[in-house]
PDB file of N, CA and C in Angstrom:
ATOM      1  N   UNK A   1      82.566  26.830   2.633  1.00  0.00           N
ATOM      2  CA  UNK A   1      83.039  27.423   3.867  1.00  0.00           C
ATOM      3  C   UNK A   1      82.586  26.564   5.047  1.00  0.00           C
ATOM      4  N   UNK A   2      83.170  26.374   5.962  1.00  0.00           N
ATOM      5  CA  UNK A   2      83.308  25.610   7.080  1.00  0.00           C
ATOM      6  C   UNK A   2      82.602  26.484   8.172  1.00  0.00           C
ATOM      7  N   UNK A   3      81.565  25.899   9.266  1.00  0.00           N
ATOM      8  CA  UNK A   3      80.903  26.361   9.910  1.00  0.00           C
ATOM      9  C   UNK A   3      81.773  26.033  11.219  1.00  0.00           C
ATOM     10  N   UNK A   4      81.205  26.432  12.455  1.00  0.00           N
ATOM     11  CA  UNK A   4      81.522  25.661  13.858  1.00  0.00           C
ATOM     12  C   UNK A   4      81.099  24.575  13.570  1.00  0.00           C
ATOM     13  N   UNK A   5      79.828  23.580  13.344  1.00  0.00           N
ATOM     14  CA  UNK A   5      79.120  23.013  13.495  1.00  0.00           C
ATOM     15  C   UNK A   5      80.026  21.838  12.883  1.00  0.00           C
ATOM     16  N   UNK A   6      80.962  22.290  11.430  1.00  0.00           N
ATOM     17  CA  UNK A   6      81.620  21.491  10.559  1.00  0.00           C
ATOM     18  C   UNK A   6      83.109  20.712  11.195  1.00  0.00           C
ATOM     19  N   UNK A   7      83.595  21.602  12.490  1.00  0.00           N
ATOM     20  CA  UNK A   7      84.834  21.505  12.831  1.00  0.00           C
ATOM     21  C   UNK A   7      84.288  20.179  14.454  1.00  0.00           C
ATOM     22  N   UNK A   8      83.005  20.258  14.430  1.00  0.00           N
ATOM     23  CA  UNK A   8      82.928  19.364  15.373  1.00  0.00           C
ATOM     24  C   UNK A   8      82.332  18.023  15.378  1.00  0.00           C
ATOM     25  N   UNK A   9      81.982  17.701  13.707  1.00  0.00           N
ATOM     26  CA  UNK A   9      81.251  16.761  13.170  1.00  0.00           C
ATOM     27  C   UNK A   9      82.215  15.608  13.130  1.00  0.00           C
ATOM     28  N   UNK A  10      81.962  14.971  13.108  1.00  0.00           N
ATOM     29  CA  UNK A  10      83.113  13.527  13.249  1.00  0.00           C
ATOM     30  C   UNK A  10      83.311  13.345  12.026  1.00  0.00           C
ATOM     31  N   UNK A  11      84.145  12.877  11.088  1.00  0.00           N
ATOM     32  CA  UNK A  11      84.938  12.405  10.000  1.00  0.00           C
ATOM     33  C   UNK A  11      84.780  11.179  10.166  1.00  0.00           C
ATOM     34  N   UNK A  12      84.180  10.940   8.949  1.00  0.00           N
ATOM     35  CA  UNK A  12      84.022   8.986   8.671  1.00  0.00           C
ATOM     36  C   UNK A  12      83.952   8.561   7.847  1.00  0.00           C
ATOM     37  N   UNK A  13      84.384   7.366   8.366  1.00  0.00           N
ATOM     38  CA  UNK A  13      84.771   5.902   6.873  1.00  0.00           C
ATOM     39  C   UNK A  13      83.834   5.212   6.770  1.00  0.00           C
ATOM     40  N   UNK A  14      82.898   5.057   5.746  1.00  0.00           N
ATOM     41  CA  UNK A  14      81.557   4.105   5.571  1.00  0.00           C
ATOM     42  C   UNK A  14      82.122   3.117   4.875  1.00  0.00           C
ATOM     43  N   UNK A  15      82.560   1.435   5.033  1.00  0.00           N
ATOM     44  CA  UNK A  15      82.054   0.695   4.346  1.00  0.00           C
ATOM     45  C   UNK A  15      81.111  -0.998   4.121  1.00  0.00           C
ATOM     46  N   UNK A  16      81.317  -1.257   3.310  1.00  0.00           N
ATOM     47  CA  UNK A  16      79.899  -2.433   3.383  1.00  0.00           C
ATOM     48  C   UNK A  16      80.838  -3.208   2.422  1.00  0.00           C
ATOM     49  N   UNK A  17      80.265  -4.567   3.148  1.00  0.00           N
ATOM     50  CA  UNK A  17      80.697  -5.650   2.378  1.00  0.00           C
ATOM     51  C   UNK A  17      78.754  -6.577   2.434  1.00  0.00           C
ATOM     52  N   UNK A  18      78.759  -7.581   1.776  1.00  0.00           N
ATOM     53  CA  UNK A  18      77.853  -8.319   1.501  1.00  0.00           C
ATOM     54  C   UNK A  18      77.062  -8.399   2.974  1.00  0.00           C
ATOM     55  N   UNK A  19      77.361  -8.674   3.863  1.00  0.00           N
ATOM     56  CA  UNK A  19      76.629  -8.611   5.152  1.00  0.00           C
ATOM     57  C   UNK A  19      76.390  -7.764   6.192  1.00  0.00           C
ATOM     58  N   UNK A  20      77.474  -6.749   6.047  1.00  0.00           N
ATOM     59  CA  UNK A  20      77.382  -5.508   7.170  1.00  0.00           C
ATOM     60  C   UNK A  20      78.045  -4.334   6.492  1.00  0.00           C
ATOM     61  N   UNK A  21      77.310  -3.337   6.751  1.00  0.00           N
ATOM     62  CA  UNK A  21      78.353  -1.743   6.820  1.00  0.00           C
ATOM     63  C   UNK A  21      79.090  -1.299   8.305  1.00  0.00           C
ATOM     64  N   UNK A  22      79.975  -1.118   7.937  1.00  0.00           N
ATOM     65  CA  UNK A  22      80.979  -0.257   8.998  1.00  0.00           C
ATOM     66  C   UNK A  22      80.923   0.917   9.013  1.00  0.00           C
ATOM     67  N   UNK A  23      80.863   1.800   9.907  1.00  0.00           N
ATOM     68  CA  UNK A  23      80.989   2.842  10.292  1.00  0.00           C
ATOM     69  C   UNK A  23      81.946   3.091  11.180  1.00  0.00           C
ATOM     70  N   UNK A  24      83.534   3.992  10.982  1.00  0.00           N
ATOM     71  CA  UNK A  24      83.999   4.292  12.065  1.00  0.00           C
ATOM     72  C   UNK A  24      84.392   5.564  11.874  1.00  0.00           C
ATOM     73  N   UNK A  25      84.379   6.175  13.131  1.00  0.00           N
ATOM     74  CA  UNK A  25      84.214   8.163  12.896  1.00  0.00           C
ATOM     75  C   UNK A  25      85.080   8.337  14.436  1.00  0.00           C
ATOM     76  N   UNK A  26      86.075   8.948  13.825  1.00  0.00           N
ATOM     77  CA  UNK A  26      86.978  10.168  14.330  1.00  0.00           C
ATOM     78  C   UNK A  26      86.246  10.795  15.927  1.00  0.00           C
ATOM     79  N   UNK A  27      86.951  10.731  16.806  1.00  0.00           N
ATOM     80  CA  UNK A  27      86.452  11.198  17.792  1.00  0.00           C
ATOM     81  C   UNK A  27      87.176  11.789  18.561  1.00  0.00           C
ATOM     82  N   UNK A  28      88.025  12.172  18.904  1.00  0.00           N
ATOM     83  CA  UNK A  28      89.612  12.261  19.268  1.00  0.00           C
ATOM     84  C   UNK A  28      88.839  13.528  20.391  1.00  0.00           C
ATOM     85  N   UNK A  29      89.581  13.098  22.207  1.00  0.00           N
ATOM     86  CA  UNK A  29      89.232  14.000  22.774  1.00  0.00           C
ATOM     87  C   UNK A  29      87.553  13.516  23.759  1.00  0.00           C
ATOM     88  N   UNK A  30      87.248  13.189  23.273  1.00  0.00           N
ATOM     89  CA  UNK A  30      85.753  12.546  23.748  1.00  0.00           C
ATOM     90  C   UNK A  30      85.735  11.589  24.614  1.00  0.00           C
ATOM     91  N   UNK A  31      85.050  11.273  25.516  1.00  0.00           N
ATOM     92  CA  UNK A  31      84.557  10.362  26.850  1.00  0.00           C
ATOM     93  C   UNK A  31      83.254   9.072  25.882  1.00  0.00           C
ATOM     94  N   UNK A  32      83.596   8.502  26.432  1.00  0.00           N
ATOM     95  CA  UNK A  32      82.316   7.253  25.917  1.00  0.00           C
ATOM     96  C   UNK A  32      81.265   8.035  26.416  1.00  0.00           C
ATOM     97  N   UNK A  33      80.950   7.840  27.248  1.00  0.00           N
ATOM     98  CA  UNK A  33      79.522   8.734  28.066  1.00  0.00           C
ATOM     99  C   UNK A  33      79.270  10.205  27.183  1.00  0.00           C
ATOM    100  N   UNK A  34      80.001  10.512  27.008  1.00  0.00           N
ATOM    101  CA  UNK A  34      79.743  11.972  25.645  1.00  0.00           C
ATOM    102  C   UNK A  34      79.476  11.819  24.296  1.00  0.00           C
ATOM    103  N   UNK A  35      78.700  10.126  23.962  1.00  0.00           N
ATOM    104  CA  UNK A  35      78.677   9.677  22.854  1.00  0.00           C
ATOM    105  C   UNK A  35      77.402   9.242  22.926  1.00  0.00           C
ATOM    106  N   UNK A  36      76.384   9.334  21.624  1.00  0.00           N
ATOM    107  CA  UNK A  36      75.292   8.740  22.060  1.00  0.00           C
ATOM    108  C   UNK A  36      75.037   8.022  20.173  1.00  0.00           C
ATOM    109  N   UNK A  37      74.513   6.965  20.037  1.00  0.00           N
ATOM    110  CA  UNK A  37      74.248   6.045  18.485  1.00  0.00           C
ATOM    111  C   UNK A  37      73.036   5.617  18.473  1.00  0.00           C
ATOM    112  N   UNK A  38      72.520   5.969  17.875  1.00  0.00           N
ATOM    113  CA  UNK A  38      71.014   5.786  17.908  1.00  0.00           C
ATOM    114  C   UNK A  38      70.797   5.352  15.876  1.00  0.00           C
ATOM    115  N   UNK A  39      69.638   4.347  15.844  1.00  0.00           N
ATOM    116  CA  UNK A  39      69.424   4.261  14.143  1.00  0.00           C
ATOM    117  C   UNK A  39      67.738   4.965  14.495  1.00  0.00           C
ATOM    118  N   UNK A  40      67.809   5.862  13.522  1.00  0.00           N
ATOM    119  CA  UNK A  40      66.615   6.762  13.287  1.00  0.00           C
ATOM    120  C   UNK A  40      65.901   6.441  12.001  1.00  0.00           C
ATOM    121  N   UNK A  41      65.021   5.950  11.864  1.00  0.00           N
ATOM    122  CA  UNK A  41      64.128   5.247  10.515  1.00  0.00           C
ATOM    123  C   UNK A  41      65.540   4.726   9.251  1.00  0.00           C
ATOM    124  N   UNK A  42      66.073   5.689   8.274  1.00  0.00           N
ATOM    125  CA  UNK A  42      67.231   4.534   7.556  1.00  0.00           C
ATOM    126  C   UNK A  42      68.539   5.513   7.561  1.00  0.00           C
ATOM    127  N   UNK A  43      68.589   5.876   9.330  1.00  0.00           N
ATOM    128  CA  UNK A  43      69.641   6.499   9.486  1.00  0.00           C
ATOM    129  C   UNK A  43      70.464   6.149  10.839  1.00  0.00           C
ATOM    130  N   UNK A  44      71.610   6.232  10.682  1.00  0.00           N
ATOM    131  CA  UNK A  44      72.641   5.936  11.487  1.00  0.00           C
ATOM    132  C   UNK A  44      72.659   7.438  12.477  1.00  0.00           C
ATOM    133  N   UNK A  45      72.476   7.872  13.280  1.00  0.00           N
ATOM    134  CA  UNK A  45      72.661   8.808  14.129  1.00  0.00           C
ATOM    135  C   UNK A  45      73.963   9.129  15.458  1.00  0.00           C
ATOM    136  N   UNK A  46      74.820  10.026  15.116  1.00  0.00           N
ATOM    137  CA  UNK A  46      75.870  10.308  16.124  1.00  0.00           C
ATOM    138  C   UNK A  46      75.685  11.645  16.806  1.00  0.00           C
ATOM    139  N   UNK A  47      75.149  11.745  17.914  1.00  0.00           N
ATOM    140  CA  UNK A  47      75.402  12.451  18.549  1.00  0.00           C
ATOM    141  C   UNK A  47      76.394  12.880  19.804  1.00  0.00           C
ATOM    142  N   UNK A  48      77.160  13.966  20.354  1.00  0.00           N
ATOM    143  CA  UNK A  48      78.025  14.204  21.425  1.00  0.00           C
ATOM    144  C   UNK A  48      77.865  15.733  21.519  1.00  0.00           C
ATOM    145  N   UNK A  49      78.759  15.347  22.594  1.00  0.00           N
ATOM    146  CA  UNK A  49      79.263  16.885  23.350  1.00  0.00           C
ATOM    147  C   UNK A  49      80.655  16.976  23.808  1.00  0.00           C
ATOM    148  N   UNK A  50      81.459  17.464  23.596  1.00  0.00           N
ATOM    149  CA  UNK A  50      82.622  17.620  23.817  1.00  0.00           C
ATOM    150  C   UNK A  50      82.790  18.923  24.608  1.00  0.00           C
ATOM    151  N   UNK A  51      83.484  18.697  25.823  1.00  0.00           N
ATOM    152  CA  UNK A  51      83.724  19.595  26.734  1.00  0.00           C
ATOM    153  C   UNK A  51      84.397  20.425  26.492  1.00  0.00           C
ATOM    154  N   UNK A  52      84.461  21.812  27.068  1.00  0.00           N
ATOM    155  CA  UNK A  52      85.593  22.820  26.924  1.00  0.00           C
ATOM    156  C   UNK A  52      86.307  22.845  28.518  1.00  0.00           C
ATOM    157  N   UNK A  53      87.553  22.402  28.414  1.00  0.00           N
ATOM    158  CA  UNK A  53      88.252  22.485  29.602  1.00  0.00           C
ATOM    159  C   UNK A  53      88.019  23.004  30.408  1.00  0.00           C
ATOM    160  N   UNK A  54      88.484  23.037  31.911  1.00  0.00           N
ATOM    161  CA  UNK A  54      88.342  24.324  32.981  1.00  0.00           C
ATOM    162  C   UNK A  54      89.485  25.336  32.688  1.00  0.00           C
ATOM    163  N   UNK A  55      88.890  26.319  32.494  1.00  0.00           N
ATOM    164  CA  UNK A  55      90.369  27.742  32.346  1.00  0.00           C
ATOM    165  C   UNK A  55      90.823  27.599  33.610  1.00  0.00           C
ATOM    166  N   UNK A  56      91.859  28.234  33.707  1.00  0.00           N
ATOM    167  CA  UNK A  56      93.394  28.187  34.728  1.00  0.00           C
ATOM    168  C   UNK A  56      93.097  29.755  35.143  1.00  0.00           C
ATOM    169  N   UNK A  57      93.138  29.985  36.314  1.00  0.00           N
ATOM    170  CA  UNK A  57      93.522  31.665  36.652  1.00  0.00           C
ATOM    171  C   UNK A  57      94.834  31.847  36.530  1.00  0.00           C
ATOM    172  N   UNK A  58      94.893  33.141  35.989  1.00  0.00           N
ATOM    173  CA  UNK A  58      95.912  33.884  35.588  1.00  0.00           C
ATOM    174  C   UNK A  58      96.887  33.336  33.926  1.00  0.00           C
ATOM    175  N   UNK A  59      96.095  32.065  33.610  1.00  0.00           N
ATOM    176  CA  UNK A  59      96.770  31.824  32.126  1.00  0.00           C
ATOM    177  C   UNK A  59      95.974  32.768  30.852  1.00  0.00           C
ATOM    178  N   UNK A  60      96.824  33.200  30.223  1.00  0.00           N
ATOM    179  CA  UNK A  60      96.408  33.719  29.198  1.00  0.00           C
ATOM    180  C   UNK A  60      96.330  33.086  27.764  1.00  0.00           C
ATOM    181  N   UNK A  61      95.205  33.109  26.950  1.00  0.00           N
ATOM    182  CA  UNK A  61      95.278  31.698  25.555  1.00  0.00           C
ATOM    183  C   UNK A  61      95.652  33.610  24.785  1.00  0.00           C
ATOM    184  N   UNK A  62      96.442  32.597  23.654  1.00  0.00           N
ATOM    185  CA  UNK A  62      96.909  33.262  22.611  1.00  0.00           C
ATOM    186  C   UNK A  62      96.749  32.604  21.886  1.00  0.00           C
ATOM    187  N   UNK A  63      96.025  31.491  21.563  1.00  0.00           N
ATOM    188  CA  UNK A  63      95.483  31.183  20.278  1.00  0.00           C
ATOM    189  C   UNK A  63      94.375  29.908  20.810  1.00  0.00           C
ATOM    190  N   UNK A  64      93.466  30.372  20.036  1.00  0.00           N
ATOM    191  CA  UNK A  64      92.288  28.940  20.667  1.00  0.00           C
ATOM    192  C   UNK A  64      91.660  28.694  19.408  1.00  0.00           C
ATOM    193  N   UNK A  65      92.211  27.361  18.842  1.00  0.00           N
ATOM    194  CA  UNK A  65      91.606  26.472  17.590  1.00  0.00           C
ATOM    195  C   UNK A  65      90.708  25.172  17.788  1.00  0.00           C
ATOM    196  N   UNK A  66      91.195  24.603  19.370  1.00  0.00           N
ATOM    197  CA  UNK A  66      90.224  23.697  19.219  1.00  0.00           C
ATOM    198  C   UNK A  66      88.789  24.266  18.910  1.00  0.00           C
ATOM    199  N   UNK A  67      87.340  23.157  19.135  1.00  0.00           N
ATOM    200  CA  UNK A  67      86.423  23.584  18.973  1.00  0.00           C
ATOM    201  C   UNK A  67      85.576  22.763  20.321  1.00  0.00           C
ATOM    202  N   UNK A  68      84.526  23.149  20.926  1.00  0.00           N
ATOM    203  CA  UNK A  68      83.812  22.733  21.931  1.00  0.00           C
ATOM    204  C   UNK A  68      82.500  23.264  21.736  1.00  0.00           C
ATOM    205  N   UNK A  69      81.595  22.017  22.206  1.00  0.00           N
ATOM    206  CA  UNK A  69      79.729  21.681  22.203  1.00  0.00           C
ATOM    207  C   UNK A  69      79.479  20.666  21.706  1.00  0.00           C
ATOM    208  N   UNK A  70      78.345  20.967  21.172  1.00  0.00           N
ATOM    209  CA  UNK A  70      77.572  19.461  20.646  1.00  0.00           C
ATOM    210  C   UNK A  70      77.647  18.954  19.739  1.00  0.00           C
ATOM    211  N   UNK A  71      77.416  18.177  18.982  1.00  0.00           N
ATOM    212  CA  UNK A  71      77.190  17.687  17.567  1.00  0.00           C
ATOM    213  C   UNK A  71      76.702  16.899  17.337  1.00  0.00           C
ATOM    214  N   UNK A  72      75.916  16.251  15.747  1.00  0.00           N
ATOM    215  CA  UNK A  72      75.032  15.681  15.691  1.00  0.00           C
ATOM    216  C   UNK A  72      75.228  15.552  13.909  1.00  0.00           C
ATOM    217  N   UNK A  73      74.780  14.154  14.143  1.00  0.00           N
ATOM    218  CA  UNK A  73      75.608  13.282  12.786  1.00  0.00           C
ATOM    219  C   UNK A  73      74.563  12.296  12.063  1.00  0.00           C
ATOM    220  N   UNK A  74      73.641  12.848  11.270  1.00  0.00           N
ATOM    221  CA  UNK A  74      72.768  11.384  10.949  1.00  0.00           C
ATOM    222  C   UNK A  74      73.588  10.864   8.826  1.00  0.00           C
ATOM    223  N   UNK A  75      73.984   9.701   9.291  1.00  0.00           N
ATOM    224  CA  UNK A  75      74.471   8.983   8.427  1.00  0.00           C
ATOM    225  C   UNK A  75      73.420   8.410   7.168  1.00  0.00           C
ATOM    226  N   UNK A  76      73.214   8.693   6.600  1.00  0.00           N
ATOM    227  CA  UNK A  76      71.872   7.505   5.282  1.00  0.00           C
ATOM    228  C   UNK A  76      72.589   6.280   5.632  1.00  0.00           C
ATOM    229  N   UNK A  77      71.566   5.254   5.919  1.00  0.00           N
ATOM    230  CA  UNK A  77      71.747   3.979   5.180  1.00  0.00           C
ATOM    231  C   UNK A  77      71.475   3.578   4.000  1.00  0.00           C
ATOM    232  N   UNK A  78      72.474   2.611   3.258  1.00  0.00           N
ATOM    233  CA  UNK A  78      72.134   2.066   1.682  1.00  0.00           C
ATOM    234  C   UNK A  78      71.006   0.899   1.851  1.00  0.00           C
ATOM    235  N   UNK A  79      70.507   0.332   2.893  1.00  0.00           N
ATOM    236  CA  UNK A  79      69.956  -0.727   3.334  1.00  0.00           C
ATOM    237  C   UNK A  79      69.251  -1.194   4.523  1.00  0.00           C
ATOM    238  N   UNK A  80      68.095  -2.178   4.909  1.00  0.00           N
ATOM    239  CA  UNK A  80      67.886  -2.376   6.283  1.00  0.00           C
ATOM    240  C   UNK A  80      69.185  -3.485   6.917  1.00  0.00           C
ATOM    241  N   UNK A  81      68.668  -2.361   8.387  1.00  0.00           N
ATOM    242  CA  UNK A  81      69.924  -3.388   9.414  1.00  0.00           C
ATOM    243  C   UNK A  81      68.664  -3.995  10.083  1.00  0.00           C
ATOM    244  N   UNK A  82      69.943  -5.191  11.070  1.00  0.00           N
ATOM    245  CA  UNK A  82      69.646  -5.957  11.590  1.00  0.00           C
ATOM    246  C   UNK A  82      69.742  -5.427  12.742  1.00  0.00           C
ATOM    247  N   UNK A  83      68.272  -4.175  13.576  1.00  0.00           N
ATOM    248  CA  UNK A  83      69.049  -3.387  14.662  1.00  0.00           C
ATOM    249  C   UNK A  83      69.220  -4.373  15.991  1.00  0.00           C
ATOM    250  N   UNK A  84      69.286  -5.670  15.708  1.00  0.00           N
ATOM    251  CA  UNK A  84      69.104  -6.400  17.614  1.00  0.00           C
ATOM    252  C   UNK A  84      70.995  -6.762  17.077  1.00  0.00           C
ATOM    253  N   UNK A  85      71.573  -6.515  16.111  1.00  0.00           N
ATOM    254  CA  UNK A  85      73.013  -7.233  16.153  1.00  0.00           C
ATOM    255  C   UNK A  85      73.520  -5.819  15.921  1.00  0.00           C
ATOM    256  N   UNK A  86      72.887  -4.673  16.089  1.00  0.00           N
ATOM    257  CA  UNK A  86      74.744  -3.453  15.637  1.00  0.00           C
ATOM    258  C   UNK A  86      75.223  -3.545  17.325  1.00  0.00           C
ATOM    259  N   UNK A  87      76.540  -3.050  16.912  1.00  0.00           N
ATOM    260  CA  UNK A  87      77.480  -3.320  18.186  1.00  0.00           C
ATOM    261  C   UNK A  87      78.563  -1.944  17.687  1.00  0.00           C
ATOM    262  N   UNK A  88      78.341  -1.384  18.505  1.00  0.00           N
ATOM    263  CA  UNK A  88      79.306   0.036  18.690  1.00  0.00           C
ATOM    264  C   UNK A  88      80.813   0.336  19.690  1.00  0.00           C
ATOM    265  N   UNK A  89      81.904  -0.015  19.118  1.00  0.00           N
ATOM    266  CA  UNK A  89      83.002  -0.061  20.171  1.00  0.00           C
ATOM    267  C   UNK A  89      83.701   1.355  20.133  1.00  0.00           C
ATOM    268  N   UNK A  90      84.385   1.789  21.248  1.00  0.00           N
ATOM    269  CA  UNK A  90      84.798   3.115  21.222  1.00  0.00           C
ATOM    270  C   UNK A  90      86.711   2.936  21.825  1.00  0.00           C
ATOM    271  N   UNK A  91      87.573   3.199  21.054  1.00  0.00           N
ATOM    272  CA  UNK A  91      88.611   3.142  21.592  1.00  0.00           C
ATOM    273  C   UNK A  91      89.902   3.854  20.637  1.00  0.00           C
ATOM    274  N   UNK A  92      90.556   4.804  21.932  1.00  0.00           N
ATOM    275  CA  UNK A  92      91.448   5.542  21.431  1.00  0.00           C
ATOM    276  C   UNK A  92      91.147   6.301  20.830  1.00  0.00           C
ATOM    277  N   UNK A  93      89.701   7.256  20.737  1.00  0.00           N
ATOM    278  CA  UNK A  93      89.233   8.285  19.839  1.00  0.00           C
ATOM    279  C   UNK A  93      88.523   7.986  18.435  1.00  0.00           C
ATOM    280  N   UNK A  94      88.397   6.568  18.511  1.00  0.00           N
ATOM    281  CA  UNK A  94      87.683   6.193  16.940  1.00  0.00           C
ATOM    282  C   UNK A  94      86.887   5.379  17.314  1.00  0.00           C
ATOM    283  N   UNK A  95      85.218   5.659  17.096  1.00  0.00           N
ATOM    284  CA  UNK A  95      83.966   4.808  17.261  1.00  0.00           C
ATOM    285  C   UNK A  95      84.094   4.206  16.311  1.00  0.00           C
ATOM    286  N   UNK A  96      83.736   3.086  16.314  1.00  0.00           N
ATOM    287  CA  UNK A  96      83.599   1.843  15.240  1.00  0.00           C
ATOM    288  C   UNK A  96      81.977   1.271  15.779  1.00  0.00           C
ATOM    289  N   UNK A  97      81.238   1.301  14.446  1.00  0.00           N
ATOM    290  CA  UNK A  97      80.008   0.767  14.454  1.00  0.00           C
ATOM    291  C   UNK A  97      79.384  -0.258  13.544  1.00  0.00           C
ATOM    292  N   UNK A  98      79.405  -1.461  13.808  1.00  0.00           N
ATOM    293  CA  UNK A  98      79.266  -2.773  12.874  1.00  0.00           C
ATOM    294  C   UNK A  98      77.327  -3.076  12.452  1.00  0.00           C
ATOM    295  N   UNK A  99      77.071  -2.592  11.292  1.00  0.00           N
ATOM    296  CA  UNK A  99      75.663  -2.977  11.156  1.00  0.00           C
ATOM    297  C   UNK A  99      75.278  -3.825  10.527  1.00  0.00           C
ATOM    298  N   UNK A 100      75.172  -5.050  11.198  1.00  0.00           N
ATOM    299  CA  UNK A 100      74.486  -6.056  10.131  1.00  0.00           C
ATOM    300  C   UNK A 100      73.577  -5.923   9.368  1.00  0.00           C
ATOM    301  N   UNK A 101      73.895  -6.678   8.314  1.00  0.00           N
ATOM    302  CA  UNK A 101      72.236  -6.694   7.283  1.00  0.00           C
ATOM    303  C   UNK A 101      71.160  -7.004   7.766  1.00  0.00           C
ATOM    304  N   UNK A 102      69.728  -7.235   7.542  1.00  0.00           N
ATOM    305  CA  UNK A 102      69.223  -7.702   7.679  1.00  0.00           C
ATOM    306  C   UNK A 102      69.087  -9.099   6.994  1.00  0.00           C
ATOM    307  N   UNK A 103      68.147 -10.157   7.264  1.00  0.00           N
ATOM    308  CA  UNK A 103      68.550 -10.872   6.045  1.00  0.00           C
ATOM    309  C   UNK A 103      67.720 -10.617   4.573  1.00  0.00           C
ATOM    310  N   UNK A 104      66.690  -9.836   4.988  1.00  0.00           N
ATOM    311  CA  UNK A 104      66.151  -9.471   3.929  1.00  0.00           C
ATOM    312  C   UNK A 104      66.881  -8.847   2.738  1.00  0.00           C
ATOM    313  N   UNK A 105      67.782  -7.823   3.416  1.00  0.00           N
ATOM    314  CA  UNK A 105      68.595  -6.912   2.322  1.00  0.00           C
ATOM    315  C   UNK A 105      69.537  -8.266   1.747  1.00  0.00           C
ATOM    316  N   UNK A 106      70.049  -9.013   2.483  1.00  0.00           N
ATOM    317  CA  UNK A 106      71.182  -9.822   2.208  1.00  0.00           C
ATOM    318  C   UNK A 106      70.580 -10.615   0.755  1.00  0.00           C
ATOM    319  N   UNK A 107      69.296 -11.377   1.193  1.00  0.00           N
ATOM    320  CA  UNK A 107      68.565 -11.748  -0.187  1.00  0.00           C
ATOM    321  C   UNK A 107      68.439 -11.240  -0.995  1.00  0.00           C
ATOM    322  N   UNK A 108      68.153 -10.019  -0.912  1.00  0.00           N
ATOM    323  CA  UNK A 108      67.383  -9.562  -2.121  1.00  0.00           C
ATOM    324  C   UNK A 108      68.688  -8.233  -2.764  1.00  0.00           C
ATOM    325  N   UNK A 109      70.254  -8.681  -2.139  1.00  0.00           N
ATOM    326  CA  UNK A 109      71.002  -8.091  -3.151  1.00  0.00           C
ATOM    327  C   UNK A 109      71.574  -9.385  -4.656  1.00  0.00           C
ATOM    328  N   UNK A 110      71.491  -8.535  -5.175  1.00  0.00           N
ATOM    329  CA  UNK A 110      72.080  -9.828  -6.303  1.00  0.00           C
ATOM    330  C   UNK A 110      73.033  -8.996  -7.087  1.00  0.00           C
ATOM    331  N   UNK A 111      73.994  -9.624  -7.726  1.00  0.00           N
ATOM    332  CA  UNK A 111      74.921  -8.921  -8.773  1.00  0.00           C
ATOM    333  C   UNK A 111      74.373  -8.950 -10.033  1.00  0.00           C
ATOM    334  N   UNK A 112      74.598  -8.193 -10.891  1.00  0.00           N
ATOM    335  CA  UNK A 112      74.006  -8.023 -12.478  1.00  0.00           C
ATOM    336  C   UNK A 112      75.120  -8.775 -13.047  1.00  0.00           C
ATOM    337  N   UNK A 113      75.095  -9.567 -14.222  1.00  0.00           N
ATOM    338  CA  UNK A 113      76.519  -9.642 -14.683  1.00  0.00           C
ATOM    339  C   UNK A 113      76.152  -8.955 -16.097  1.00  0.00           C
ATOM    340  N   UNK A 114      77.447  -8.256 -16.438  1.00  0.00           N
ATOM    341  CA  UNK A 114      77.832  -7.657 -17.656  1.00  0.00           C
ATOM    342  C   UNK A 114      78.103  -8.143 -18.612  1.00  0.00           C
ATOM    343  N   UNK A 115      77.253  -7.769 -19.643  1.00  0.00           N
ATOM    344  CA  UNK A 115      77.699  -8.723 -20.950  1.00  0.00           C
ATOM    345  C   UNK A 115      78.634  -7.849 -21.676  1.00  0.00           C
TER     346      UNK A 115
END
């Protein structure tokens, strides 16, 4: 079952290639300034607030689905980043967040091969 909390969480695409994970999450409706990215020990952190419009005098709602307040998003990392290179772009409602490896992680991944 779906909470409030669930309808205001951003929806996201995690992926990683050999040097960086991507992160980009659904935002649709949101101000840059109503966005905040923070990495919290081996976590990716999204926080916002999304406004609830100014009501209109004399309009009447007959149905209200959006959702409005805060939210708050901590992502696991599979790995250490490189936090002096992530770079966070925001456009058209979809944050995109680029985390480099560190180079440590980068070394010390190796492939197994299968016999």
């Amino acid at each position: 079952m779906e909470t409030e909390t669930d309808f205001l969480s951003p929806r996201i695409d995690l992926a990683e290639t050999d040097k960086e994970i991507t992160v980009t999450a659904e935002m649709p409706g949101l101000d840059e300034k109503d966005i905040e990215v923070s990495l919290e020990r081996d976590h990716l952190v999204v926080r916002g607030h999304k406004q609830a419009e100014k009501e209109e005098k004399g309009k009447h709602i007959y149905r209200a689905e959006r959702s409005y307040g805060a939210f708050h998003r901590a992502i696991p990392l599979p790995c250490e980043i490189d936090d002096k290179k992530v770079k966070a772009v925001y456009k058209k409602g979809l944050l995109t967040i680029r985390l480099p490896k560190s180079p440590d992680a980068i070394r010390h991944h190796k492939r197994v091969e299968i016999h």
